[in-house]
PDB file of N, CA and C in Angstrom:
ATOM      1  N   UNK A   1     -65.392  95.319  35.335  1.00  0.00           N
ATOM      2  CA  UNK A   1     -64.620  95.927  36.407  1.00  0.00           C
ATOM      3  C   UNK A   1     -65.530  96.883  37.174  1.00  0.00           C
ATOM      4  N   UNK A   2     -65.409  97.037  38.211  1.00  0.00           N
ATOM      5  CA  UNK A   2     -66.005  97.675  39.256  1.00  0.00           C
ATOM      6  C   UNK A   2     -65.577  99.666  39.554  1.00  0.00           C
ATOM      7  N   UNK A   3     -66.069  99.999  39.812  1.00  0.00           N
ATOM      8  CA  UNK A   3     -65.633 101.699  40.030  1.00  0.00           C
ATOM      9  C   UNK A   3     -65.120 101.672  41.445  1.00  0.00           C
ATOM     10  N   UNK A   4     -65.234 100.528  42.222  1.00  0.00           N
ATOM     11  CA  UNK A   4     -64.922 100.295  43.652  1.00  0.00           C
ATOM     12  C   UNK A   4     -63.097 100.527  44.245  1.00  0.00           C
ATOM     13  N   UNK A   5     -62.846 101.499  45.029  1.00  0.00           N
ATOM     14  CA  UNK A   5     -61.359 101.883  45.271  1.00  0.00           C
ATOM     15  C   UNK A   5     -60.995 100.372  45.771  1.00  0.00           C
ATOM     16  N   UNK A   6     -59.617 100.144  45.706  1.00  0.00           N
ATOM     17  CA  UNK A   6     -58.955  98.793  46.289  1.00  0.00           C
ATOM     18  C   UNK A   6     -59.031  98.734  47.515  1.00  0.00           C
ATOM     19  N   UNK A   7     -59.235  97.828  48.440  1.00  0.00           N
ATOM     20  CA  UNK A   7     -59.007  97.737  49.974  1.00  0.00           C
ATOM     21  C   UNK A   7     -57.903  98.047  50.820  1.00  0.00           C
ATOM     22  N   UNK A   8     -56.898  98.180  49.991  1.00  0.00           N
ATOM     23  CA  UNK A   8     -55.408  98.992  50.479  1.00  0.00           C
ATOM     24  C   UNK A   8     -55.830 100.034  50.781  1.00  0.00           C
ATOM     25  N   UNK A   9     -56.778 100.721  50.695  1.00  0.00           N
ATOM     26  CA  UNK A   9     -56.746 102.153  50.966  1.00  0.00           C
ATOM     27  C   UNK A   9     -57.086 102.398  52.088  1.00  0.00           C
ATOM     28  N   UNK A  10     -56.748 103.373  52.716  1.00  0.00           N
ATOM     29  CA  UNK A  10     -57.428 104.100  53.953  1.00  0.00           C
ATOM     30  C   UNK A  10     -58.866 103.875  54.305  1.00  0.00           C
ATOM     31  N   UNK A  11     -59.115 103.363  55.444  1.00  0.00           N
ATOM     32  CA  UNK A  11     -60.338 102.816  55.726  1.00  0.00           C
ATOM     33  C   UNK A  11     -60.775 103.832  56.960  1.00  0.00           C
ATOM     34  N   UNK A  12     -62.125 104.638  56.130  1.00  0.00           N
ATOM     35  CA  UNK A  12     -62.258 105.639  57.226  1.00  0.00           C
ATOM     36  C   UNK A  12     -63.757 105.521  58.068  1.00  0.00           C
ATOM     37  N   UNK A  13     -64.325 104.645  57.225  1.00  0.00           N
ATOM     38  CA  UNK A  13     -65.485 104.420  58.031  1.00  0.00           C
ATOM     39  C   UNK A  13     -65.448 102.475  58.121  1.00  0.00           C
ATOM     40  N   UNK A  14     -65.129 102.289  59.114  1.00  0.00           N
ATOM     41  CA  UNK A  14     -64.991 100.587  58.875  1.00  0.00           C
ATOM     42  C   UNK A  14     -66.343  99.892  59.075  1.00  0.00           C
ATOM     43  N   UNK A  15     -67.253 100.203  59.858  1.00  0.00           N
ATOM     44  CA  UNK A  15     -68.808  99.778  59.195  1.00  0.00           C
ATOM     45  C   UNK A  15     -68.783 100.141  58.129  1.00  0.00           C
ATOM     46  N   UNK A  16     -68.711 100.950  56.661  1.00  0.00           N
ATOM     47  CA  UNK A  16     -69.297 100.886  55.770  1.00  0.00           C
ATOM     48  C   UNK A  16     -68.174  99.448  54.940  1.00  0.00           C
ATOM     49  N   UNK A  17     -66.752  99.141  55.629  1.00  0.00           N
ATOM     50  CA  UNK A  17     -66.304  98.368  54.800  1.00  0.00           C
ATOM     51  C   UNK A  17     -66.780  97.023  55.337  1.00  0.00           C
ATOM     52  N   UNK A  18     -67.340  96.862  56.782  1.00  0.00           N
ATOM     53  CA  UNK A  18     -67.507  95.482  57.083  1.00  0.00           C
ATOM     54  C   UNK A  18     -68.889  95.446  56.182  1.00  0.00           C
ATOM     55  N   UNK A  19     -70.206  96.389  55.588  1.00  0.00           N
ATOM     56  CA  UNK A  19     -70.892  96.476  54.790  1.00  0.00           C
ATOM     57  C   UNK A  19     -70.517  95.970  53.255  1.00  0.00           C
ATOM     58  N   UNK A  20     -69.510  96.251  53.169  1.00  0.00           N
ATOM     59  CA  UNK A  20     -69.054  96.292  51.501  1.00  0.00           C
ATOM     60  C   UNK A  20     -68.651  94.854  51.576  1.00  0.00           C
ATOM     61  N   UNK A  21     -67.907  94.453  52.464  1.00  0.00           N
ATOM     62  CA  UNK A  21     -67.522  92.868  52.770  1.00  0.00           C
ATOM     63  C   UNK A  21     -68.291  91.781  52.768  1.00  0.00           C
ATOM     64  N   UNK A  22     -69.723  92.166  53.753  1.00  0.00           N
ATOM     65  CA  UNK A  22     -70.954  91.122  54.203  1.00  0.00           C
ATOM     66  C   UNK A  22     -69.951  90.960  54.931  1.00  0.00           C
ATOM     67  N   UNK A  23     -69.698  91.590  56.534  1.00  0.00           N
ATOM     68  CA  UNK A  23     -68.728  90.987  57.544  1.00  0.00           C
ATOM     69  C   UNK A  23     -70.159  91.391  58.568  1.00  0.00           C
ATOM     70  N   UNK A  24     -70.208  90.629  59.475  1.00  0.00           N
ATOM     71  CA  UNK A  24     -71.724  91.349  60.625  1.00  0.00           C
ATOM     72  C   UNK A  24     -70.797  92.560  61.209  1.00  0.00           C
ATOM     73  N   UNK A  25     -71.346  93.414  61.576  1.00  0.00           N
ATOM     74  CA  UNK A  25     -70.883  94.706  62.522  1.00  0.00           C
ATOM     75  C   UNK A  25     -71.168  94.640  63.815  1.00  0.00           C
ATOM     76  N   UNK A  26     -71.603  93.556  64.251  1.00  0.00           N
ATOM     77  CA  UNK A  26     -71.865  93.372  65.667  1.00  0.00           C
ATOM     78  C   UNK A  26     -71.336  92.379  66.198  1.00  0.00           C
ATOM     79  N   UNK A  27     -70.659  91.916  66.852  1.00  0.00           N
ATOM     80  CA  UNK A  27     -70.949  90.397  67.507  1.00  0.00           C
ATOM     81  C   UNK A  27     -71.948  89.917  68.712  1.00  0.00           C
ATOM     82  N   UNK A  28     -72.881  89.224  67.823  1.00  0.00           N
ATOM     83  CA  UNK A  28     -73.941  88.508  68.699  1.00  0.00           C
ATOM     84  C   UNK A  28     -73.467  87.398  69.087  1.00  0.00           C
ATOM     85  N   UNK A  29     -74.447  86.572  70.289  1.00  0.00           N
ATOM     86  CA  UNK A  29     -73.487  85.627  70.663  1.00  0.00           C
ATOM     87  C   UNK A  29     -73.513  84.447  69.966  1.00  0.00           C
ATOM     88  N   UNK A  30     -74.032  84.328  69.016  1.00  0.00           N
ATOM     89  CA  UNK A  30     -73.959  82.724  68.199  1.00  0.00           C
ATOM     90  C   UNK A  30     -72.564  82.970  67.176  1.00  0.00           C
ATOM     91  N   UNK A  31     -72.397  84.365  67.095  1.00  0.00           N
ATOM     92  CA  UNK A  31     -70.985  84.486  66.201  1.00  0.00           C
ATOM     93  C   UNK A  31     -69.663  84.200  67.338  1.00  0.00           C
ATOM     94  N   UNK A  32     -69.887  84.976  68.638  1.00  0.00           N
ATOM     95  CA  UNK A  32     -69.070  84.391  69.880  1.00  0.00           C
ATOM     96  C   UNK A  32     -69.046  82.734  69.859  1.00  0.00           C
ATOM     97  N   UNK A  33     -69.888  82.163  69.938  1.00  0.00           N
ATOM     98  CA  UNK A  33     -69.726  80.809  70.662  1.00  0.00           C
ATOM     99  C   UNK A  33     -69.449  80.145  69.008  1.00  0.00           C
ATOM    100  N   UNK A  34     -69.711  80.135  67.679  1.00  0.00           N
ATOM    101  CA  UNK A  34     -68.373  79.701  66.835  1.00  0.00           C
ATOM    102  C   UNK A  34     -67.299  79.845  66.757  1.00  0.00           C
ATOM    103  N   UNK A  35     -67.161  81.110  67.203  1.00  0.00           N
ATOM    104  CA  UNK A  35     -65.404  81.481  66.906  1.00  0.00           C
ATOM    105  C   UNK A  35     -64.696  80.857  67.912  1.00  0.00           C
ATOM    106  N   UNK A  36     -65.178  80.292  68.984  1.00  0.00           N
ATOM    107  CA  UNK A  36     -64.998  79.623  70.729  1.00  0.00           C
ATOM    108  C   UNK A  36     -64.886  78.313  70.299  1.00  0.00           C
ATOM    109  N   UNK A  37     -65.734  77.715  69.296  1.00  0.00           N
ATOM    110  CA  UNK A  37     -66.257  75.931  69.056  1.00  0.00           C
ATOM    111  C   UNK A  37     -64.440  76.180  67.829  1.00  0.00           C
ATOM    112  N   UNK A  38     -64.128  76.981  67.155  1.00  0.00           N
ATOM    113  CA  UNK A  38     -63.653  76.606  66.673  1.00  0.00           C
ATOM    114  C   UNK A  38     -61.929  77.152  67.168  1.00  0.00           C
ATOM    115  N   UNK A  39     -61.796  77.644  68.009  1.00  0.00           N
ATOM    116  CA  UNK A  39     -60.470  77.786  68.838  1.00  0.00           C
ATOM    117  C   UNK A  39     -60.262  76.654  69.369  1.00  0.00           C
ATOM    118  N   UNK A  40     -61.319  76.025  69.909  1.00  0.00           N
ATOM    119  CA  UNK A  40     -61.165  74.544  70.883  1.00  0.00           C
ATOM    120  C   UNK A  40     -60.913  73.709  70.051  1.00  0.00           C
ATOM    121  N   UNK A  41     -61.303  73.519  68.852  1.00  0.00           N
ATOM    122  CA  UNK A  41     -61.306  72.502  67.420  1.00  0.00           C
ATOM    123  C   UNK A  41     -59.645  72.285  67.138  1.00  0.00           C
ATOM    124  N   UNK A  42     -59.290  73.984  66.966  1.00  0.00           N
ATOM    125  CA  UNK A  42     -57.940  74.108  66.325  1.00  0.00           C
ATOM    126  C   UNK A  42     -57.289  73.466  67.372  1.00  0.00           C
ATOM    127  N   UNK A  43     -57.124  74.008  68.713  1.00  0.00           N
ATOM    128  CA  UNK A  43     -56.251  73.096  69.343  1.00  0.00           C
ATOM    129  C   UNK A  43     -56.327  71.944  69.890  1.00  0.00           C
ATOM    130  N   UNK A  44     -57.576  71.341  70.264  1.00  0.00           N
ATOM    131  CA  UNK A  44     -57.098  70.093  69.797  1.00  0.00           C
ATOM    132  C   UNK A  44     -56.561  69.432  69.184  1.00  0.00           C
ATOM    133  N   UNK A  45     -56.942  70.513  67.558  1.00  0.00           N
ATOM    134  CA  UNK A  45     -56.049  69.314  66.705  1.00  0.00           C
ATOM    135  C   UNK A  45     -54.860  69.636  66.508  1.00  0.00           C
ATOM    136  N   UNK A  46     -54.388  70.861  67.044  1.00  0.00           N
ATOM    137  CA  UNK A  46     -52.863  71.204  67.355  1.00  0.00           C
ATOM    138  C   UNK A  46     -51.857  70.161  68.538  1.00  0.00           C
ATOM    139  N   UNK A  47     -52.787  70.261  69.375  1.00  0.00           N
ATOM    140  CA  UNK A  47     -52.668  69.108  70.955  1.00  0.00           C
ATOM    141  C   UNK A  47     -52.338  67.851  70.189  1.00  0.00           C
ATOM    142  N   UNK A  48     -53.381  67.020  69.394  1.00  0.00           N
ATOM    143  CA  UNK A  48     -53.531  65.422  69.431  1.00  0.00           C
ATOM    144  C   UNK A  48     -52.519  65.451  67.865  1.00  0.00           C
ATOM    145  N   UNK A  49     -51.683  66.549  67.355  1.00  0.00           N
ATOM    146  CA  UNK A  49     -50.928  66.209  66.453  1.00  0.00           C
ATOM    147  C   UNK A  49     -49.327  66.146  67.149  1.00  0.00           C
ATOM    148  N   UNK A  50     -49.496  67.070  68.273  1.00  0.00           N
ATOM    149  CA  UNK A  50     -47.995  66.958  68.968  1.00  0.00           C
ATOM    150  C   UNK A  50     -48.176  65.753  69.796  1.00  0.00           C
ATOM    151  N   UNK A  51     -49.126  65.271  69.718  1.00  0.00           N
ATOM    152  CA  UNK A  51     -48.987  63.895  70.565  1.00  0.00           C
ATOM    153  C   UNK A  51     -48.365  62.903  69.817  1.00  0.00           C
ATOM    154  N   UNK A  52     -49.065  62.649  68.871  1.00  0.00           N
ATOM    155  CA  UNK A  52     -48.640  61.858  67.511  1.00  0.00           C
ATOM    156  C   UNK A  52     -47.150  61.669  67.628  1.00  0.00           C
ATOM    157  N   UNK A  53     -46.938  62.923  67.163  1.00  0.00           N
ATOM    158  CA  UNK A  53     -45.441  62.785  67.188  1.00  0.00           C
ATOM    159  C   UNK A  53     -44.266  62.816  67.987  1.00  0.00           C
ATOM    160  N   UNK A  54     -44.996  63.183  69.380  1.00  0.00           N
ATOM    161  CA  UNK A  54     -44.330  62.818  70.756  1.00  0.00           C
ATOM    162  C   UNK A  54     -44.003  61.471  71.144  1.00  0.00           C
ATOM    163  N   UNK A  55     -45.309  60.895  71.025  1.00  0.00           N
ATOM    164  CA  UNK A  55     -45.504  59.459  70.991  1.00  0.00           C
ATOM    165  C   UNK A  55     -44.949  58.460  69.687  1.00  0.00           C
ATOM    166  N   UNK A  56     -44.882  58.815  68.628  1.00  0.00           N
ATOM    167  CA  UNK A  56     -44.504  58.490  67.157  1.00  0.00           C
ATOM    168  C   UNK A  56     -45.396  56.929  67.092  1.00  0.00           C
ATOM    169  N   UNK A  57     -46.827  57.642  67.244  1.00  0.00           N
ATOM    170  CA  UNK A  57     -47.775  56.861  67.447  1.00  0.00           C
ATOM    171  C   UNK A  57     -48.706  56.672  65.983  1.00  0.00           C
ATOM    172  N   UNK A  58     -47.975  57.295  65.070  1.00  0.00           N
ATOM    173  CA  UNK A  58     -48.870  57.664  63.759  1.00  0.00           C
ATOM    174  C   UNK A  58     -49.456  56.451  63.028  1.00  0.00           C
ATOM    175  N   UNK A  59     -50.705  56.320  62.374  1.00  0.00           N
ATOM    176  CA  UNK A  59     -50.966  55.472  61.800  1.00  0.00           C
ATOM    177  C   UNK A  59     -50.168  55.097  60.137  1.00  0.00           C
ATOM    178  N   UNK A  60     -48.970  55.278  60.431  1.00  0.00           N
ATOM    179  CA  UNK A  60     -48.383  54.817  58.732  1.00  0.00           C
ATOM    180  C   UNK A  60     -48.211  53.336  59.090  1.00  0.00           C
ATOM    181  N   UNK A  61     -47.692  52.678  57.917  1.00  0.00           N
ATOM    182  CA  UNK A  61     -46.998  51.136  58.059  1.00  0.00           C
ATOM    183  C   UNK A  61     -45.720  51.152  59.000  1.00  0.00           C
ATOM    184  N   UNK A  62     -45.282  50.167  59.767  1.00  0.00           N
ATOM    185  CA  UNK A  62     -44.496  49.806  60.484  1.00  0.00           C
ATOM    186  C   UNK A  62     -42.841  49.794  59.732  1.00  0.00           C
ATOM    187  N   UNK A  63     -43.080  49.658  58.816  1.00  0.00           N
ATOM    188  CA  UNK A  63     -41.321  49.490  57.502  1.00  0.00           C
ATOM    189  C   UNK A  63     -41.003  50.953  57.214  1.00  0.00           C
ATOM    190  N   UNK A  64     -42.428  51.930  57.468  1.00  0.00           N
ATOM    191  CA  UNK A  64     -42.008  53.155  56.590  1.00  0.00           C
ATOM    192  C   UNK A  64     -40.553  53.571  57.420  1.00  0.00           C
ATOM    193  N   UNK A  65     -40.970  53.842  59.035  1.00  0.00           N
ATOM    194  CA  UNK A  65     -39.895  54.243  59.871  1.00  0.00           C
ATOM    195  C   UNK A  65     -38.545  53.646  58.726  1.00  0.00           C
ATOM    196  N   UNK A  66     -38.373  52.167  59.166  1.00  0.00           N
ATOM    197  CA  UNK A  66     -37.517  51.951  58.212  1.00  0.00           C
ATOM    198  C   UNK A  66     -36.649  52.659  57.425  1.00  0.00           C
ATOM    199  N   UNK A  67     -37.789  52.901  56.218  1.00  0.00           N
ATOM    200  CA  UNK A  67     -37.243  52.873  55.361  1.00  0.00           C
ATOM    201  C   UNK A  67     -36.574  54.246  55.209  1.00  0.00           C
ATOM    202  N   UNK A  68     -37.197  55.212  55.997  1.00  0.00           N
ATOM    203  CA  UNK A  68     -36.384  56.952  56.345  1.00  0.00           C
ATOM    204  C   UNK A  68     -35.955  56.777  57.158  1.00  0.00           C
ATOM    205  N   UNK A  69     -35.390  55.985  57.732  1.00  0.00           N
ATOM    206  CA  UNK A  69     -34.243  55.856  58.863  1.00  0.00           C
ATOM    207  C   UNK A  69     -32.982  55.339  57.856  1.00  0.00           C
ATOM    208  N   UNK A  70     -32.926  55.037  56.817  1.00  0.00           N
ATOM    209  CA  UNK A  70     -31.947  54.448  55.846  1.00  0.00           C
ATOM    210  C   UNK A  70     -31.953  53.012  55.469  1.00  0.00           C
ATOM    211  N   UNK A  71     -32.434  52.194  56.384  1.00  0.00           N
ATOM    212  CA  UNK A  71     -32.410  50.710  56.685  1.00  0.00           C
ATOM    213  C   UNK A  71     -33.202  50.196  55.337  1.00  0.00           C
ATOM    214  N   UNK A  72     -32.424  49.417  54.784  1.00  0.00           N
ATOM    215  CA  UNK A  72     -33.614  49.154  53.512  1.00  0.00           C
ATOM    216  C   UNK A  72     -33.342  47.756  53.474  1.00  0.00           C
ATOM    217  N   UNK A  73     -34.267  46.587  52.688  1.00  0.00           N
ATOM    218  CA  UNK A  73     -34.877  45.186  52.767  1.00  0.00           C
ATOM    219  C   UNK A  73     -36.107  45.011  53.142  1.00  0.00           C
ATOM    220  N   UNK A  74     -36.004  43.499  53.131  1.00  0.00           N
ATOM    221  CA  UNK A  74     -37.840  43.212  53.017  1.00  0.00           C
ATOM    222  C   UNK A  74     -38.187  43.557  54.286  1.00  0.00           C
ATOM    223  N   UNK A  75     -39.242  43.670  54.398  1.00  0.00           N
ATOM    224  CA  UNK A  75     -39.924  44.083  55.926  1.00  0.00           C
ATOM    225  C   UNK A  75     -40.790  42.502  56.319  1.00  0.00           C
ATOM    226  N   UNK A  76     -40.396  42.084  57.628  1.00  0.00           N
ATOM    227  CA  UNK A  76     -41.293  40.731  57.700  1.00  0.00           C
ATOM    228  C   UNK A  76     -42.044  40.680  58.536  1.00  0.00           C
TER     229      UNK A  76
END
């Protein structure tokens, strides 16, 4: 166990906690342009999942609909 206070606590110098973390204390721009590559990432894949299901374009089998719609038998 550590002698280290919990992070709940009052944070009075926050460089020494982004230190205690390994968080950078600066933002340079290669930390800018990831956090940018990956906002665009998320929504895309936020975008091309409401499409999916706008469209009900999903790659499952054709019977599944089916079969959660209630309709049950062979599928041909």
């Amino acid at each position: 166990m550590s002698n280290r206070p919990p992070l709940a606590t009052t944070v009075k110098n926050p460089a020494s906690l982004a230190r205690r973390l390994r968080l950078p204390t600066r933002l340079d721009r290669k930390v800018t342009v990831l956090a940018w590559c990956s906002f665009v990432a998320q929504v895309l894949v936020i975008a091309t999942g409401g499409a999916v299901r706008l469209t009900s374009s999903g790659l499952g089998p054709p019977y599944l609909a089916l079969v959660h719609s209630g309709i049950t038998g062979e599928y041909s």
